[in-house]
Protein backbone atom coordinates (compact mmCIF):
# COMPACT_ATOMS: atom_id res chain seq x y z
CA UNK A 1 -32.52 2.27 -2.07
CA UNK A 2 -30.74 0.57 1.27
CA UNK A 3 -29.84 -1.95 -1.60
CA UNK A 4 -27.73 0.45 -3.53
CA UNK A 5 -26.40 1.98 -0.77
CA UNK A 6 -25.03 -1.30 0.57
CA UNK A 7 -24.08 -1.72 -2.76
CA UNK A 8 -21.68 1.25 -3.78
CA UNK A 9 -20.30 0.97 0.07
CA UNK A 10 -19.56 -2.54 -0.78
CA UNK A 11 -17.58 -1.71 -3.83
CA UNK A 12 -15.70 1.21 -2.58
CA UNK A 13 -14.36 -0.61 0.37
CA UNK A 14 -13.15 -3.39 -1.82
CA UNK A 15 -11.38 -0.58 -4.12
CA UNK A 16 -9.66 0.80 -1.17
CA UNK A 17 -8.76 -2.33 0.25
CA UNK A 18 -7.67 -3.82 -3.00
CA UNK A 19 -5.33 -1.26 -3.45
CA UNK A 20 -3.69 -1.71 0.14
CA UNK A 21 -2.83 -5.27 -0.69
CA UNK A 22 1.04 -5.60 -1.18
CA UNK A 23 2.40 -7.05 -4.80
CA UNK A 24 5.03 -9.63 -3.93
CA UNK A 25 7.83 -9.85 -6.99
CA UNK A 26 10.98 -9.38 -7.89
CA UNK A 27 13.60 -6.99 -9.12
CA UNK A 28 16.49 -5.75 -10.10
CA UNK A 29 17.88 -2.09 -8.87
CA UNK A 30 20.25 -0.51 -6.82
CA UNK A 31 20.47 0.26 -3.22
CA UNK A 32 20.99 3.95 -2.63
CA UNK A 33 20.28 6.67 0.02
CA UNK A 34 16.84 9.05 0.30
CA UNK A 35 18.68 11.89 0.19
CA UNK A 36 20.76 11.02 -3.25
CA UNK A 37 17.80 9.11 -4.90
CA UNK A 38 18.50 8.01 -7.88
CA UNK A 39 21.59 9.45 -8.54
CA UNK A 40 24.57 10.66 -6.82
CA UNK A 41 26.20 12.60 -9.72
CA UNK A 42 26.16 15.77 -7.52
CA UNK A 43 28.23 14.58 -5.00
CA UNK A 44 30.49 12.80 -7.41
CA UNK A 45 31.02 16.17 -9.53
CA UNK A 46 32.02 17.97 -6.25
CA UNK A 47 34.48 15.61 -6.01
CA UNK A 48 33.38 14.58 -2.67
CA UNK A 49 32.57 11.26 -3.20
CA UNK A 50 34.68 8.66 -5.55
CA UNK A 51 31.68 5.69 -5.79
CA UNK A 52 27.64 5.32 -5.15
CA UNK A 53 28.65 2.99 -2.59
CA UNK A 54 30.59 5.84 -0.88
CA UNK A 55 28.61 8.12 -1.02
CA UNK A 56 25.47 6.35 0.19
CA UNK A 57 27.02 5.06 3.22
CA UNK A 58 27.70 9.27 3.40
CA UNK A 59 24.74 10.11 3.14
CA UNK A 60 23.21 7.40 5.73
CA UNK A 61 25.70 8.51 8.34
CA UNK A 62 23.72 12.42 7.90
CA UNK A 63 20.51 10.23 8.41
CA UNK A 64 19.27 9.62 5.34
CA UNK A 65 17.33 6.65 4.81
CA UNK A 66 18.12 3.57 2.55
CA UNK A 67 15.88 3.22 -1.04
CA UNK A 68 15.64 0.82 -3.59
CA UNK A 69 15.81 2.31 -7.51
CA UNK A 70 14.45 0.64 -10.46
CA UNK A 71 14.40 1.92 -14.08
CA UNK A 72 14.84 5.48 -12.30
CA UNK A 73 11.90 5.41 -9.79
CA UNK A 74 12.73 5.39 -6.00
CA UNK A 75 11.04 3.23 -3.78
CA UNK A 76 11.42 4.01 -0.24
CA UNK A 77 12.44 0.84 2.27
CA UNK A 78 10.08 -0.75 5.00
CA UNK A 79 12.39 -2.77 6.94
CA UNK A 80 15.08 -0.29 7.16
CA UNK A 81 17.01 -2.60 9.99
CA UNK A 82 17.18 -6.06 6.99
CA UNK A 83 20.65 -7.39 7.15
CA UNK A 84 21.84 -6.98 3.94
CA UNK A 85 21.07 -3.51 3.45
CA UNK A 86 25.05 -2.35 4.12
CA UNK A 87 26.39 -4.84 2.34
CA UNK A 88 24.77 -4.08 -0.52
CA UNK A 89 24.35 -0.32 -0.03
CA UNK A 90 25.15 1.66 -3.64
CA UNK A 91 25.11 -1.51 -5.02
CA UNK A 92 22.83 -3.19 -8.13
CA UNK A 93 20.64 -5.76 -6.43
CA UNK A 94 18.04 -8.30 -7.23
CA UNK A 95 15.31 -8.10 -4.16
CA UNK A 96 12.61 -10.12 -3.77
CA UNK A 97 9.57 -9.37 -1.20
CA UNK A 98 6.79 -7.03 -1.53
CA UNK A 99 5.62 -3.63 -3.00
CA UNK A 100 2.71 -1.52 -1.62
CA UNK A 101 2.91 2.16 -3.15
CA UNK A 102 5.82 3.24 -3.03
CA UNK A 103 7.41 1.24 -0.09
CA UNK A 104 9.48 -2.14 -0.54
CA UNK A 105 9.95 -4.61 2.40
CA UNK A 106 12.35 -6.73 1.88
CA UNK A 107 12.54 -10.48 2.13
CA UNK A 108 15.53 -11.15 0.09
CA UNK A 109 18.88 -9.32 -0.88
CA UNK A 110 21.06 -10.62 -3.60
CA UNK A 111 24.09 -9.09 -6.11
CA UNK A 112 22.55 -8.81 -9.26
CA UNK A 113 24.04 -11.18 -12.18
C-alpha cells in the first residue's frame, strides 16, 4: 500500500512539474499592448489612432502592458523591460525564447521577413 502511495505521489509531481517546464521556440507575431490584444480596430474606428504601432505605444503610456500575438492568441510578456520591445512595438516580429502558459520571455527580437 506505502508502494502505491509513493507511487501515484511520484507521478503527480512529475505531471505538475512537467507542465511548469518552459517550451523554447520560435515565432512569428506581432507586438501589441494588453489592453488592445489582438486587435486595435476600436481605436482605429474612433479615429483616434492612425497605426497599431500608434496606438500601442498609446495604450502603454495608460499602463498597459506589452503582449506578443500569434495566429490570434495573446501571450502576455515576462521580461517586460527587453530592449527591443519599443522598437518593435505594433510591429510583426519573429521572437525566439521561451513559452510557459501563457507567458513569453524573450531572448530574441527580430522584424519578421
Amino acid at each position: 500500500m506505502r508502494r502505491l502511495i509513493i507511487g501515484v505521489v511520484t507521478v503527480a509531481v512529475l505531471m505538475i512539474s512537467g507542465s511548469a517546464f518552459a517550451e523554447k521556440g520560435t515565432w512569428t507575431g506581432t507586438i501589441s499592448d494588453s489592453a488592445c490584444g489582438a486587435s486595435h480596430a476600436a481605436m482605429k474606428e474612433q479615429g483616434k489612432i492612425a497605426s497599431d504601432k500608434d496606438c500601442t505605444e498609446a495604450c502603454l503610456k495608460k499602463g498597459a502592458k506589452y503582449v506578443f500575438v500569434n495566429s490570434g492568441k495573446v501571450y502576455m510578456i515576462k521580461n517586460q523591460n527587453f530592449a527591443d520591445l519599443k522598437k518593435f512595438a505594433g510591429d510583426k516580429v519573429t521572437l525566439n525564447g521561451d513559452l510557459t502558459g501563457d507567458t513569453m520571455t524573450i531572448t530574441k527580437l527580430a522584424a519578421a521577413k
